[in-house]
Protein backbone atom coordinates (compact mmCIF):
# COMPACT_ATOMS: atom_id res chain seq x y z
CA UNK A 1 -32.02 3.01 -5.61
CA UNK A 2 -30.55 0.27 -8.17
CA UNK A 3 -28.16 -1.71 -5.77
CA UNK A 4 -26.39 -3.15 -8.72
CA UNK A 5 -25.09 0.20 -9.58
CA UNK A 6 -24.24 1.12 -6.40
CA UNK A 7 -22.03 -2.45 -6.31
CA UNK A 8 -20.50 -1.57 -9.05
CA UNK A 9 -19.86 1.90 -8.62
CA UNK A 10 -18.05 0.47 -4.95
CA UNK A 11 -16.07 -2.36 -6.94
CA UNK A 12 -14.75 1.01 -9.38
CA UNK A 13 -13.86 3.00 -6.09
CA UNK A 14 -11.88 0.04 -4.23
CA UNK A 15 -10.03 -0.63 -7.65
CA UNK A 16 -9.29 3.01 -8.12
CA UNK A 17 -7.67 2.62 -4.33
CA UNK A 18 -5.55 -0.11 -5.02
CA UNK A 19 -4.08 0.93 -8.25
CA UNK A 20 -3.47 4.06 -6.69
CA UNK A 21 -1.12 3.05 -4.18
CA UNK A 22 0.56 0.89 -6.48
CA UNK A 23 0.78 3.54 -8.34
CA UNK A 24 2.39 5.97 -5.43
CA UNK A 25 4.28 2.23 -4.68
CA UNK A 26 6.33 2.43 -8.30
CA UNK A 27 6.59 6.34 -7.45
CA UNK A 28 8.71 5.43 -4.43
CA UNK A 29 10.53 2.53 -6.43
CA UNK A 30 11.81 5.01 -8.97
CA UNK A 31 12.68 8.17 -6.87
CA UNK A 32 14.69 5.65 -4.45
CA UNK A 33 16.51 3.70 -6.95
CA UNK A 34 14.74 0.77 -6.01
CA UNK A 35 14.03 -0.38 -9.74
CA UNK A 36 17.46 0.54 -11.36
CA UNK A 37 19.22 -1.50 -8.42
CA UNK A 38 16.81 -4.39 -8.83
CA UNK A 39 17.26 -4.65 -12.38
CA UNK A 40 20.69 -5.27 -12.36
CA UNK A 41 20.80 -7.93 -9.18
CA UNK A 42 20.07 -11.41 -9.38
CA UNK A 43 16.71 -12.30 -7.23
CA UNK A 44 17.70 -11.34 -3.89
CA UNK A 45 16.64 -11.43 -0.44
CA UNK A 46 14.69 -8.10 1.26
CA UNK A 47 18.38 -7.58 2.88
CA UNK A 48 19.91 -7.99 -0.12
CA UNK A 49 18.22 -5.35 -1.58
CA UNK A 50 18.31 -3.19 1.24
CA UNK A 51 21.90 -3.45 1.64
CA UNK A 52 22.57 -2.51 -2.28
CA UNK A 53 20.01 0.44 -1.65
CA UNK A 54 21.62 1.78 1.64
CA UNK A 55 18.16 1.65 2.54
CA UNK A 56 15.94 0.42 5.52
CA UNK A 57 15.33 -3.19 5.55
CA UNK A 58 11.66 -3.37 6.82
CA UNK A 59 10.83 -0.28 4.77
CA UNK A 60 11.74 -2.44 1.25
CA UNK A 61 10.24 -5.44 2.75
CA UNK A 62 7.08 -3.81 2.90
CA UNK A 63 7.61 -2.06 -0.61
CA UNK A 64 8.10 -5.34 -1.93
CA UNK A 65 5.43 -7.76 -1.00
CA UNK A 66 2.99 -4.70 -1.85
CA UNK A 67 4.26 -4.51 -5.11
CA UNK A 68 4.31 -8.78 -5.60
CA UNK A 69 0.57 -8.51 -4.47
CA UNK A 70 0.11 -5.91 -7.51
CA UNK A 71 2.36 -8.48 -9.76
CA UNK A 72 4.94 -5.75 -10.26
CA UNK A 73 7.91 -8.23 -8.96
CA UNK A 74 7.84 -12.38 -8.51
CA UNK A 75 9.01 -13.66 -4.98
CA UNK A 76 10.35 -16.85 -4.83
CA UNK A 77 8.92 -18.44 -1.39
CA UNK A 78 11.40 -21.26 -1.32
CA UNK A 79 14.35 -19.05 -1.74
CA UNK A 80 12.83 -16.33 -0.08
CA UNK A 81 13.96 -14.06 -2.85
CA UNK A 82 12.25 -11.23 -5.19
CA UNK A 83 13.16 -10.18 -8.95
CA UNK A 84 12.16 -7.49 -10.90
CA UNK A 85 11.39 -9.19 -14.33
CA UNK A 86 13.33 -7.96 -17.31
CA UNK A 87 10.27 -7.13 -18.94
CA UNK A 88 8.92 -5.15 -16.37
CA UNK A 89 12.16 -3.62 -15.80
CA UNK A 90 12.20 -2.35 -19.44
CA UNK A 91 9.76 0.11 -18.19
CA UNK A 92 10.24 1.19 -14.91
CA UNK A 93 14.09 1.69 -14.72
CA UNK A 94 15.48 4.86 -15.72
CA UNK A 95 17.65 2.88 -18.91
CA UNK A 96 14.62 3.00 -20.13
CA UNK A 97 14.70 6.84 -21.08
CA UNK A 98 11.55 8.03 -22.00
CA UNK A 99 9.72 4.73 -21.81
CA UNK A 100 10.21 4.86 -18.53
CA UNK A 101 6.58 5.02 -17.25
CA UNK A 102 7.56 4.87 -12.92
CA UNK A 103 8.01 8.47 -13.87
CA UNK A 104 4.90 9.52 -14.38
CA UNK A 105 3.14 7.62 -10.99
CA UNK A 106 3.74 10.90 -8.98
């Protein structure tokens, strides 16, 4: 057996994983409002954004730092604050009509 393969076949599986869930992670951003919100607010706080979603704190929380580990948002550790960048937003939010790709991530 050629371990090399089998190394690379494993570094394709745990890749296929992770963009998964952030896939299933933007699917959850767009059916909630999460993105539309986020694109209109100044960087903001977990509560913040929580608060403007009428949704569970510690539920966002978690949504967000998974989707700052996948590079999706920027968190600001001094100010303890993430932002959806206006470039990302551009394709994720439903003002963005039929570009809007979190539509697809179902």
């Amino acid at each position: 057996m050629n371990t090399q393969k089998v190394e690379l076949f494993g570094e394709r599986l745990v890749n296929m994983l992770n963009e998964g869930a952030l896939a299933h992670m933007l699917s959850i951003g767009h059916q909630t409002g999460l993105f539309d919100k986020m694109a209109i607010l100044p960087p903001a706080t977990s509560h913040q954004i929580a608060e403007a979603t009428g949704l569970n704190e510690r539920y966002v929380r978690e949504w967000l730092n998974g989707l700052t580990v996948g590079t999706i948002l920027t968190y600001d550790s001094e100010q303890e604050t993430y932002k959806l960048p206006a470039e990302n937003a551009a394709l994720l939010t439903r003002a963005a009509g039929a570009e809007n790709m979190a539509l697809y991530m179902q």
